[in-house]
N, C-alpha and C. Protein backbone atom coordinates (compact mmCIF):
# COMPACT_ATOMS: atom_id res chain seq x y z
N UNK A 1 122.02 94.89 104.33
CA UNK A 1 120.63 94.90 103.94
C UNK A 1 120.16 93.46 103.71
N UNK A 2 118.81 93.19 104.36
CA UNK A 2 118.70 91.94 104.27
C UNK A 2 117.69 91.60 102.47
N UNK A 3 117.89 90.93 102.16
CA UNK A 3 117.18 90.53 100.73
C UNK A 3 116.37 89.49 100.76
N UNK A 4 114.88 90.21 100.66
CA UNK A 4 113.72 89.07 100.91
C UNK A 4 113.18 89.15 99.78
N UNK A 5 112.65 87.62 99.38
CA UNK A 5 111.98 87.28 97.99
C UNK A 5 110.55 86.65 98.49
N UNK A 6 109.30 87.62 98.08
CA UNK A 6 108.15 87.16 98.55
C UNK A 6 107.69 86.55 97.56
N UNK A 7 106.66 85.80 97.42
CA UNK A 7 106.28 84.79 96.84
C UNK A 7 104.79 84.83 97.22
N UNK A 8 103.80 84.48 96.13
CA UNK A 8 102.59 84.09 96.26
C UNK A 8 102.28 83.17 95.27
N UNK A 9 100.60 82.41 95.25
CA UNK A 9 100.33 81.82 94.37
C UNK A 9 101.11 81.03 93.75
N UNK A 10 102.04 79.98 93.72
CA UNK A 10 102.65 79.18 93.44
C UNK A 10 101.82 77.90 93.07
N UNK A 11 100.89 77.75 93.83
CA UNK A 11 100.05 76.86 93.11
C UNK A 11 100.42 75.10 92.77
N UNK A 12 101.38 74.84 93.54
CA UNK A 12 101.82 73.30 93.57
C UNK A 12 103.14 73.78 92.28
N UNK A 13 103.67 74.85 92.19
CA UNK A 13 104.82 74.72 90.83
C UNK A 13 105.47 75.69 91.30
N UNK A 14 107.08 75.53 91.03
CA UNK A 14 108.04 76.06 91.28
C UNK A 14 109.25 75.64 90.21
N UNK A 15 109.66 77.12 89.95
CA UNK A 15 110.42 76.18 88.69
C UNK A 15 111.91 77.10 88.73
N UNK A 16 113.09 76.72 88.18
CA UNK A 16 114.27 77.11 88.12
C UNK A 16 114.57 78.02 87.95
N UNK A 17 113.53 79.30 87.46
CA UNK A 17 113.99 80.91 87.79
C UNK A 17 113.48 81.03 88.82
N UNK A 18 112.82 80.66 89.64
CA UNK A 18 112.72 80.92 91.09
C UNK A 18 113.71 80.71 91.60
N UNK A 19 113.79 79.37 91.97
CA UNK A 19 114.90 78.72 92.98
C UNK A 19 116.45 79.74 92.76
N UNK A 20 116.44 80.52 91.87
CA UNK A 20 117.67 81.40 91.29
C UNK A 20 117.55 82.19 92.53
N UNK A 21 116.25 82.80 92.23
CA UNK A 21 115.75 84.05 93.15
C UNK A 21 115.97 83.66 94.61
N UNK A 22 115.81 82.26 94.68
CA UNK A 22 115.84 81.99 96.11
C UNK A 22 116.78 81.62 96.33
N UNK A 23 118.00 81.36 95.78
CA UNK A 23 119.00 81.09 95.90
C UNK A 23 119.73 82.68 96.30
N UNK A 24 119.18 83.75 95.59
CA UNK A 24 119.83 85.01 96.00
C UNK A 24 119.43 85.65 96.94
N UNK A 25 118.74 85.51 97.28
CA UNK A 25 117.30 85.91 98.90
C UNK A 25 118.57 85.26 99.94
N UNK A 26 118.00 86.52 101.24
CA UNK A 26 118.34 85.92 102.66
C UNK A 26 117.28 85.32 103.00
N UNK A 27 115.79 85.66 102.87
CA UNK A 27 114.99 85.06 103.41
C UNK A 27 113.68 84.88 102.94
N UNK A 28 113.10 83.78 102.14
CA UNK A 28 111.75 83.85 101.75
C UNK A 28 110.63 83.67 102.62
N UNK A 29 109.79 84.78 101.90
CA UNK A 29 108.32 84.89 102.55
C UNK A 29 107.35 84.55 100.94
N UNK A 30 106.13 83.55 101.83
CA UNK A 30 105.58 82.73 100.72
C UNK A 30 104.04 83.48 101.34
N UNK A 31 103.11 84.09 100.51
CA UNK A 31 101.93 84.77 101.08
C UNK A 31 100.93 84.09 100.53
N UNK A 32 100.87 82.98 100.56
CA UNK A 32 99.66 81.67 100.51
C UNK A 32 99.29 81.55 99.11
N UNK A 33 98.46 80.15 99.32
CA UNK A 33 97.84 79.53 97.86
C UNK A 33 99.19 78.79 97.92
N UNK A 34 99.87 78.21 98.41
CA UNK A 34 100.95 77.18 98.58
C UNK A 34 100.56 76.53 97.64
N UNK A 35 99.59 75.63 97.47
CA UNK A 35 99.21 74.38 96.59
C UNK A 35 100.09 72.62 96.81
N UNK A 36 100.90 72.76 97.17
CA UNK A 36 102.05 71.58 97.32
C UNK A 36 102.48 71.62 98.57
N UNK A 37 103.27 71.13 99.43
CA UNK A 37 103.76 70.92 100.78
C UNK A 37 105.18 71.17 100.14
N UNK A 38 105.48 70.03 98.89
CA UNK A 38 106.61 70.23 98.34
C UNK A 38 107.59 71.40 98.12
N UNK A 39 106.13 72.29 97.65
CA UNK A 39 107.09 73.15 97.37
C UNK A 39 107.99 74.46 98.28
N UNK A 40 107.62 74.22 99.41
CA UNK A 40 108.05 74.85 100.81
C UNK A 40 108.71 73.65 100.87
N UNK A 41 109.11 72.82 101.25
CA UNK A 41 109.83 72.24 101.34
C UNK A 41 111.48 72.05 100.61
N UNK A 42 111.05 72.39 99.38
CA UNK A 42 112.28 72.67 98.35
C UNK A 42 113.30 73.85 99.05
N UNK A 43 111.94 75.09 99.32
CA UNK A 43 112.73 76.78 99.49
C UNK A 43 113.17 76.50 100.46
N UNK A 44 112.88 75.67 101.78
CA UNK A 44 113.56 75.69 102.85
C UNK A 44 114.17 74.64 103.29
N UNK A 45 114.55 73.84 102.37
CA UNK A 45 116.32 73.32 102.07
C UNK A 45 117.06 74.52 101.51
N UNK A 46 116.87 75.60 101.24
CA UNK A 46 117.97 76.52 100.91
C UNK A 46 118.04 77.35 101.32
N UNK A 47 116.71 77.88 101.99
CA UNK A 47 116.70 79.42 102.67
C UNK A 47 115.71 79.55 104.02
N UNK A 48 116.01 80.35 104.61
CA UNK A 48 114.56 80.42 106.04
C UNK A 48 113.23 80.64 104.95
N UNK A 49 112.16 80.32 105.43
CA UNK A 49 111.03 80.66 105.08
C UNK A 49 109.77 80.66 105.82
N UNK A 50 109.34 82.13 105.67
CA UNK A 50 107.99 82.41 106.84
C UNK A 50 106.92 82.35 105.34
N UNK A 51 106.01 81.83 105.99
CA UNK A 51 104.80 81.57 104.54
C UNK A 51 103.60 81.29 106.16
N UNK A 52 102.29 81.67 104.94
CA UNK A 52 100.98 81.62 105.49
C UNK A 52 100.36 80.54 104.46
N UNK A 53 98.98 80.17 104.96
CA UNK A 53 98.48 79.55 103.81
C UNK A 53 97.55 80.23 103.28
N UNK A 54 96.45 79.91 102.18
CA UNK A 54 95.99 80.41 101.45
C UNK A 54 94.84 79.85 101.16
N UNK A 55 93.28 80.28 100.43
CA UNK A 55 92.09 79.70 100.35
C UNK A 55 92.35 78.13 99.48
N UNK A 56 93.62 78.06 99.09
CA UNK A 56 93.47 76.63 97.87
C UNK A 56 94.44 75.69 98.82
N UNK A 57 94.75 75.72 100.16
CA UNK A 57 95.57 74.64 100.29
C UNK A 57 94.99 73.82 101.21
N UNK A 58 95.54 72.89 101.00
CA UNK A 58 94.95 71.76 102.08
C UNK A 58 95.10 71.78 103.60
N UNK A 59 95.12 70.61 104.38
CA UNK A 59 95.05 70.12 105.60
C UNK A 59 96.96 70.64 105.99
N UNK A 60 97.45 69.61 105.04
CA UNK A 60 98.64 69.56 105.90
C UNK A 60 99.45 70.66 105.66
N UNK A 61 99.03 71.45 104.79
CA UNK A 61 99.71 72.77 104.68
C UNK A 61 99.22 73.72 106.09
N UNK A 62 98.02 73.45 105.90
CA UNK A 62 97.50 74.98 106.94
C UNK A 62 97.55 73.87 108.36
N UNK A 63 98.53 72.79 108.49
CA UNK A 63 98.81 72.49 109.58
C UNK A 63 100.27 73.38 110.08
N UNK A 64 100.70 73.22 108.71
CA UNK A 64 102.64 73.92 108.36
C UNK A 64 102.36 74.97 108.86
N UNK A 65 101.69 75.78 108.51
CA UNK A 65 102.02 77.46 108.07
C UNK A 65 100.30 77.85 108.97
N UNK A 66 100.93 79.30 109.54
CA UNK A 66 99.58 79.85 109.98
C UNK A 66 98.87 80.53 109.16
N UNK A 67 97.49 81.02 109.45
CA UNK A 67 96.77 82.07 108.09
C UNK A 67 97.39 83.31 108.29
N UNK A 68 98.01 83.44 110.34
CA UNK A 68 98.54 85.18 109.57
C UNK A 68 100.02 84.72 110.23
N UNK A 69 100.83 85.52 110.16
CA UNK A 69 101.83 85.83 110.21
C UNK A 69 102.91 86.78 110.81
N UNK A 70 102.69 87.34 111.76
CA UNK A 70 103.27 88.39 111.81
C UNK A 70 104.68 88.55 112.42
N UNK A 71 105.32 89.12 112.05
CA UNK A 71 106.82 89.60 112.40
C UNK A 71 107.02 90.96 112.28
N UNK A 72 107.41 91.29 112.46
CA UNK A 72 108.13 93.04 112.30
C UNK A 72 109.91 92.99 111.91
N UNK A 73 110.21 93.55 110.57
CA UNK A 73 111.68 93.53 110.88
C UNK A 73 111.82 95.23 110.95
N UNK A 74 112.97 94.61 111.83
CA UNK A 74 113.19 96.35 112.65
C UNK A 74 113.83 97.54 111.67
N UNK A 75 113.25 98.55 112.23
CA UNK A 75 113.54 99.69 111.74
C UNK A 75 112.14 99.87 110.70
N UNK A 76 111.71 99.37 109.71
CA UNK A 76 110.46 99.89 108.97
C UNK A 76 109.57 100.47 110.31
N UNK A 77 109.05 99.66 111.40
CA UNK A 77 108.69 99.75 112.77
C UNK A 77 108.25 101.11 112.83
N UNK A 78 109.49 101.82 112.71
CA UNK A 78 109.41 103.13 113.58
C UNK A 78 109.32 103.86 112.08
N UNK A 79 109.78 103.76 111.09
CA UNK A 79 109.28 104.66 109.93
C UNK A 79 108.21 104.85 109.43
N UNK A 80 107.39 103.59 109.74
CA UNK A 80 105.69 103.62 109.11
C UNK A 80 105.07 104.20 110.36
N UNK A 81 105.13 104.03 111.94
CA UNK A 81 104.62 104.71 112.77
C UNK A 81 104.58 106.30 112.88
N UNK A 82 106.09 106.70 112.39
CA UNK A 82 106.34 108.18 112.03
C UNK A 82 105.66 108.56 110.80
N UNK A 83 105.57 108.06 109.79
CA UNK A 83 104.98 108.68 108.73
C UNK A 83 104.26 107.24 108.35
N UNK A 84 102.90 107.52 108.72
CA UNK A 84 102.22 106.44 108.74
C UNK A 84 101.26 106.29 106.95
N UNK A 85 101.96 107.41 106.04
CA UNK A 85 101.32 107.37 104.80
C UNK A 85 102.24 106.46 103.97
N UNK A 86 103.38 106.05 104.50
CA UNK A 86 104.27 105.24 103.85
C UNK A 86 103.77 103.65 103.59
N UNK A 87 103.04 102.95 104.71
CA UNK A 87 102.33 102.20 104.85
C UNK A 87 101.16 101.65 103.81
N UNK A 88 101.03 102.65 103.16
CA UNK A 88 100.19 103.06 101.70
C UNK A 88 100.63 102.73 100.48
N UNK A 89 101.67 103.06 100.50
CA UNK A 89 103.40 103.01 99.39
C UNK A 89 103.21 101.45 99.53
N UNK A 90 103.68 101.01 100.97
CA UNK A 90 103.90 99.45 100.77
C UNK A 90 102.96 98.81 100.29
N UNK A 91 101.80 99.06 100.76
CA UNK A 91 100.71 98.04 99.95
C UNK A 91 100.77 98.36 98.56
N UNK A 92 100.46 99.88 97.99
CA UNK A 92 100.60 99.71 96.26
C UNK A 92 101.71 98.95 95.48
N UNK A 93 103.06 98.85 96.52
CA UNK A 93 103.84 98.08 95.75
C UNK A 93 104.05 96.88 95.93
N UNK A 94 103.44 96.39 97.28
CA UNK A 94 103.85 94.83 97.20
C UNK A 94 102.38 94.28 96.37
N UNK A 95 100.92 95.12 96.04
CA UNK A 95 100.43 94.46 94.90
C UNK A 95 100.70 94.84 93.49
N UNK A 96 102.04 96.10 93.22
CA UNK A 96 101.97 95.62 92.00
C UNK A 96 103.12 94.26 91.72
N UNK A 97 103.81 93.85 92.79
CA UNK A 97 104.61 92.62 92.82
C UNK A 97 104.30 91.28 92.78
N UNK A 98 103.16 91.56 93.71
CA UNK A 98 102.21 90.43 94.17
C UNK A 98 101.29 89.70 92.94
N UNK A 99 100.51 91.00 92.15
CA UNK A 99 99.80 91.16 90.87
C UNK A 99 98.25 90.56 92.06
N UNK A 100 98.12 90.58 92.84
CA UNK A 100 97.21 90.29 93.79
C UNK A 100 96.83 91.04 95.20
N UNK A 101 95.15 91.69 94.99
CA UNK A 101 94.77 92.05 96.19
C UNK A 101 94.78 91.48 97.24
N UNK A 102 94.22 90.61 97.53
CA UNK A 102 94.07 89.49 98.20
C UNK A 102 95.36 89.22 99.56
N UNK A 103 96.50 88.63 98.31
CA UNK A 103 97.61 88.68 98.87
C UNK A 103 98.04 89.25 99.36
N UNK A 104 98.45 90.47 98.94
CA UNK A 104 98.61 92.20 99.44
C UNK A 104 97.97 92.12 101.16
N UNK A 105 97.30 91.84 101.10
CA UNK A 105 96.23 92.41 102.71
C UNK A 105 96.54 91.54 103.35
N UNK A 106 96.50 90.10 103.02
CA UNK A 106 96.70 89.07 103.90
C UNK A 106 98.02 89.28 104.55
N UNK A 107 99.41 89.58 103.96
CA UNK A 107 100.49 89.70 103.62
C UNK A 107 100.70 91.38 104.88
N UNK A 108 100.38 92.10 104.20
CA UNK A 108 100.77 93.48 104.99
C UNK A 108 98.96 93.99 106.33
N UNK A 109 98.24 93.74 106.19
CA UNK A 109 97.52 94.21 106.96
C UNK A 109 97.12 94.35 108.48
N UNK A 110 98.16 92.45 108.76
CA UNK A 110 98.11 92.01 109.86
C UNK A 110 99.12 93.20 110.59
N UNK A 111 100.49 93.42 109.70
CA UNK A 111 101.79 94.13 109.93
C UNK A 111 101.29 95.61 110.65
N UNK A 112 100.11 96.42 109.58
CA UNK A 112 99.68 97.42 110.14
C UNK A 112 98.89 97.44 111.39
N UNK A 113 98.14 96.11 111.54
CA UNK A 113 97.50 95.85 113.05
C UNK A 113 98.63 96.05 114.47
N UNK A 114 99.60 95.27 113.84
CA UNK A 114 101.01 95.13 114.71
C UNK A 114 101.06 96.15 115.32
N UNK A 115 101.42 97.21 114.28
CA UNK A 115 101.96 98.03 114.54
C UNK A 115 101.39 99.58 115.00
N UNK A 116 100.14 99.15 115.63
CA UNK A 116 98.67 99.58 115.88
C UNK A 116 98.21 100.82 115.18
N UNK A 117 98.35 100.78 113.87
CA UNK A 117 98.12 101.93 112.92
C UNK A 117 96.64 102.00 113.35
N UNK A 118 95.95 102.98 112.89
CA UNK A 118 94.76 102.97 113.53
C UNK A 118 93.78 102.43 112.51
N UNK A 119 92.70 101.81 112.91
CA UNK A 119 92.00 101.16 111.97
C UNK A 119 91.15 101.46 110.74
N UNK A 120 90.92 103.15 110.97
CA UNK A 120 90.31 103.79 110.18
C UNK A 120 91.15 104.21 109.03
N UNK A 121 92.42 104.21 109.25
CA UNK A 121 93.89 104.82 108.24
C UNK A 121 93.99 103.10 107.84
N UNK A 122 94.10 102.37 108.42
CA UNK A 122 93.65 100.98 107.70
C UNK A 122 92.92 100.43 106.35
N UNK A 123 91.85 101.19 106.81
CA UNK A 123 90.79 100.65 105.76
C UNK A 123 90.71 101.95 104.63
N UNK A 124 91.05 103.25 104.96
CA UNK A 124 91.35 103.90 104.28
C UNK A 124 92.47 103.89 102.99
N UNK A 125 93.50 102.86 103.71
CA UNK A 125 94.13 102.87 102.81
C UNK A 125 94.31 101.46 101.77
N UNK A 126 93.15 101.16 102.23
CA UNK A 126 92.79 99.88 101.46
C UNK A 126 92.99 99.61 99.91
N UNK A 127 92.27 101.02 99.46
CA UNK A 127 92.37 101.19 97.43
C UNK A 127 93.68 101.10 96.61
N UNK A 128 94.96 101.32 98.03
CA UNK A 128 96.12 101.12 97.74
C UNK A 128 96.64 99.73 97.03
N UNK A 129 95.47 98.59 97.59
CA UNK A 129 96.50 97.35 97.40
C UNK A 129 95.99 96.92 95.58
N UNK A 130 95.56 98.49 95.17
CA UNK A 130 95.32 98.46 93.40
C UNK A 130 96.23 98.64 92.46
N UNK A 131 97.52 97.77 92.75
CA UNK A 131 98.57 98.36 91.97
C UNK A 131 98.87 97.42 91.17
N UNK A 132 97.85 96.28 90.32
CA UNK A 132 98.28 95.29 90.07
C UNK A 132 98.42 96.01 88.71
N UNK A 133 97.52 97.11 87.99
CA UNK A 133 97.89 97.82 86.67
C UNK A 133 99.22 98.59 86.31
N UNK A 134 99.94 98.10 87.45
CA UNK A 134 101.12 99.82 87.25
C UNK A 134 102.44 99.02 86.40
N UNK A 135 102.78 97.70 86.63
CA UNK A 135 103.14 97.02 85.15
C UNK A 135 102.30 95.95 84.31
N UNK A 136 101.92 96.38 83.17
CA UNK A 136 101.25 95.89 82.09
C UNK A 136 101.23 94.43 82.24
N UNK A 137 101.40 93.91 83.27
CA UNK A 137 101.69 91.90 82.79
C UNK A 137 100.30 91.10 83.12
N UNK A 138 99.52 92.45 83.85
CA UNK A 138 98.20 91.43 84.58
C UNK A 138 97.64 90.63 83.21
N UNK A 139 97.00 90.14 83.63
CA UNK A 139 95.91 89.08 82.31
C UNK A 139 94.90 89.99 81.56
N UNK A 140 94.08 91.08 83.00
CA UNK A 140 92.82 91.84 81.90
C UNK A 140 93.78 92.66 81.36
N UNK A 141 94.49 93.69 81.96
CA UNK A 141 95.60 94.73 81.25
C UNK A 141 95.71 94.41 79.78
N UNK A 142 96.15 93.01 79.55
CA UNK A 142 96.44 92.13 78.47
C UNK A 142 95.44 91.98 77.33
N UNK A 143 94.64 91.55 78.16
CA UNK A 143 93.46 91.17 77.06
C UNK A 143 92.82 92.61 76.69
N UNK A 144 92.82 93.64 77.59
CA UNK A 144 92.43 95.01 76.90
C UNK A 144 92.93 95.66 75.78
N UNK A 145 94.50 95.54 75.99
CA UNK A 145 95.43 95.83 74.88
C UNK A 145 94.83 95.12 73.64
N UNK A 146 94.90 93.90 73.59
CA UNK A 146 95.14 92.95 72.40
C UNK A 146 93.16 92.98 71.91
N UNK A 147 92.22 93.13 72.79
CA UNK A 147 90.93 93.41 72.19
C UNK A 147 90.72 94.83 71.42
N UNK A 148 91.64 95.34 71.78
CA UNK A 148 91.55 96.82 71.13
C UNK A 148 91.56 97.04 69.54
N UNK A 149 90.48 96.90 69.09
CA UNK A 149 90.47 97.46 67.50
C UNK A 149 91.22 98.39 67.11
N UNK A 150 90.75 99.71 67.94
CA UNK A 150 91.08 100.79 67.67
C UNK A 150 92.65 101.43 67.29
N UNK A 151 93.35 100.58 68.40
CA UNK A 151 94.70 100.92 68.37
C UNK A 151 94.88 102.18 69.39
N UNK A 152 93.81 102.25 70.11
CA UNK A 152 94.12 103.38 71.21
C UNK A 152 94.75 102.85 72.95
N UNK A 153 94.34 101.82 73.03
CA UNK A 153 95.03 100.90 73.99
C UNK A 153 96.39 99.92 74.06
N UNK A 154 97.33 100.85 74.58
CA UNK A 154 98.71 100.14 73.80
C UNK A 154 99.33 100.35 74.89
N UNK A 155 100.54 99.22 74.82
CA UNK A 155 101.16 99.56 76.03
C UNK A 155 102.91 100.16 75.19
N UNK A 156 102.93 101.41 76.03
CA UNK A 156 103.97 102.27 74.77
C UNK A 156 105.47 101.67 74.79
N UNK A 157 106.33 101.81 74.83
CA UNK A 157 107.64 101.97 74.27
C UNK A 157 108.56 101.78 75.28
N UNK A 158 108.01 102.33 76.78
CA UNK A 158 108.42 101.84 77.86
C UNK A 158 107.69 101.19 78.82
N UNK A 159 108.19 100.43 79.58
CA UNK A 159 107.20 99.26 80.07
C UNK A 159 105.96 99.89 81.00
N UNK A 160 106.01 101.28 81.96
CA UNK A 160 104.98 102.17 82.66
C UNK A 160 104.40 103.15 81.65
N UNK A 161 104.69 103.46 80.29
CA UNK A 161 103.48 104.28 79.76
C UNK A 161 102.84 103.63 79.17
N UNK A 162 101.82 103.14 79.72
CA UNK A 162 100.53 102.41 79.21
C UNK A 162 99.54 103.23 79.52
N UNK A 163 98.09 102.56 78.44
CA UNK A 163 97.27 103.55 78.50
C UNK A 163 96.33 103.28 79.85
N UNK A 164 96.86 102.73 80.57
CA UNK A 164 96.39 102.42 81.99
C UNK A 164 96.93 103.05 83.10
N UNK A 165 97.71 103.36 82.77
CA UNK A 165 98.82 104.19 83.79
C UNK A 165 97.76 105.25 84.36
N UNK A 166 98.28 106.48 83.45
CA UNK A 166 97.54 107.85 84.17
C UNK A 166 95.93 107.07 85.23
N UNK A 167 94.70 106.94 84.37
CA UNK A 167 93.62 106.33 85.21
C UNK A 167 93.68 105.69 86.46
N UNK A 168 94.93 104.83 86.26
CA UNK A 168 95.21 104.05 87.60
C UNK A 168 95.60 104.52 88.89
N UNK A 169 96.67 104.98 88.52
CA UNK A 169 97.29 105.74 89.06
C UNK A 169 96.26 107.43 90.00
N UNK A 170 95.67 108.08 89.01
CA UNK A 170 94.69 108.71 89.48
C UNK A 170 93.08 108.29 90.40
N UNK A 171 92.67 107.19 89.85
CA UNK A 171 91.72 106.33 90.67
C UNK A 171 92.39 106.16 91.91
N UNK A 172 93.28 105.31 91.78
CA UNK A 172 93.96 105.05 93.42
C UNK A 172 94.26 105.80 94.11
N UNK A 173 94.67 107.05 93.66
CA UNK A 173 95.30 108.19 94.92
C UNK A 173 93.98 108.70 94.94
N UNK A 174 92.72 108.56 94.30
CA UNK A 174 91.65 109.59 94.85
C UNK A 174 90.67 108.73 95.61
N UNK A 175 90.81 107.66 95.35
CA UNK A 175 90.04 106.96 96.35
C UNK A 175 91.03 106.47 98.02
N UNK A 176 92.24 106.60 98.05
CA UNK A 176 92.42 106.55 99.38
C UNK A 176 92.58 108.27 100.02
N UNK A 177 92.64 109.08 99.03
CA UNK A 177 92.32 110.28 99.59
C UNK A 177 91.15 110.77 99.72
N UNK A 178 90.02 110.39 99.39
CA UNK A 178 88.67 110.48 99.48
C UNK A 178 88.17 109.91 101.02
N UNK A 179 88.92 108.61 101.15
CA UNK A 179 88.50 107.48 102.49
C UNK A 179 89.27 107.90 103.45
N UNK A 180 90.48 108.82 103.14
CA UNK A 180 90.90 109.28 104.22
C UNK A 180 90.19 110.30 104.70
N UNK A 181 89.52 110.94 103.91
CA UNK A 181 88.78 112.41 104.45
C UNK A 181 87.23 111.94 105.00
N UNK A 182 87.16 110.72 104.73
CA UNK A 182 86.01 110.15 105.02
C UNK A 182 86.43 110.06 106.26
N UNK A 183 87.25 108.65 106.35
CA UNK A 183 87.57 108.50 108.11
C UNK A 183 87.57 110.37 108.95
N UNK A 184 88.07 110.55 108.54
CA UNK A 184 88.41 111.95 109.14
C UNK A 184 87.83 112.23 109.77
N UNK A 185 86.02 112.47 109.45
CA UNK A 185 85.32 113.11 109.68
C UNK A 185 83.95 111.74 110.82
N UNK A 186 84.42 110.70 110.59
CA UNK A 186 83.38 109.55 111.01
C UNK A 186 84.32 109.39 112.56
């Protein structure tokens, strides 16, 4: 099994629990906002690395790296073509990894073009790349908790029962099941 460590937003900083991570990775993927040249440069003295750039980087980065990216590693290929709702799965989880929409699409959307998913199951499954609530670490998540007078906004005892969970979780599956029944019919 190959072990890939994706990466976004780095932002010109990279610091020694990464390089761990990348030290344990077969292969890093960097999904833009680079910020530094440097710091691609560091990951790949140690490991392969496919990276795009991002709205904050400069000249000589988005000389490095293209805006898209695409590769296919084999075998997902034929599992997301067969059950093309899986494709859905990946985006909710590489943004709750990512903690970024943005990234998410830039990152997987080209992949679904690839792989000529159809464009309407595309954009349908867009509401997916809303998974930045499903662990508590985002910033508003944060500041909701801690503005809370009440004491009704808490994040519980284990790190997924938060009082964000259920909503989230329900918003997102009804809005790409809503856009799917939309496409459906358009």
């Amino acid at each position: 099994m190959v072990r890939i460590l994706l990466l976004s937003d780095t932002h010109s900083y990279i610091d020694n629990q990464i390089l761990k991570f990348v030290k344990q990775a077969d292969e890093v993927w960097h999904a833009g906002d680079i910020g530094d040249i440097k710091v691609t440069d560091i990951i790949k003295e140690l490991k392969p690395l496919r990276a795009v750039y991002g709205n904050i980087d400069n000249a000589q980065i988005r000389t490095e790296f293209p805006l898209d990216n695409e590769f296919i590693i084999e075998g997902v290929s034929g599992l997301i073509q067969d059950h093309q709702w899986v494709f859905g799965i990946g985006l909710f989880v590489l943004s709750i990894l990512l903690f970024s929409q943005a990234a998410t699409v830039v990152t997987l959307m080209p992949v679904g073009v690839a792989l000529d998913l159809p464009p309407e199951l595309l954009i349908a499954l867009y509401p997916a790349v809303n998974g930045f609530f499903f662990l508590p670490t985002y910033g508003t998540i944060l500041a909701g908790v801690s503005f809370d007078q009440t004491g009704t906004t808490k994040i519980g005892k284990y790190l997924v029962n938060h009082s964000f969970m259920i909503p989230g979780l329900v918003t997102t599956f009804s809005a790409v099941v809503i856009a799917l029944i939309i496409s459906y019919f358009i």
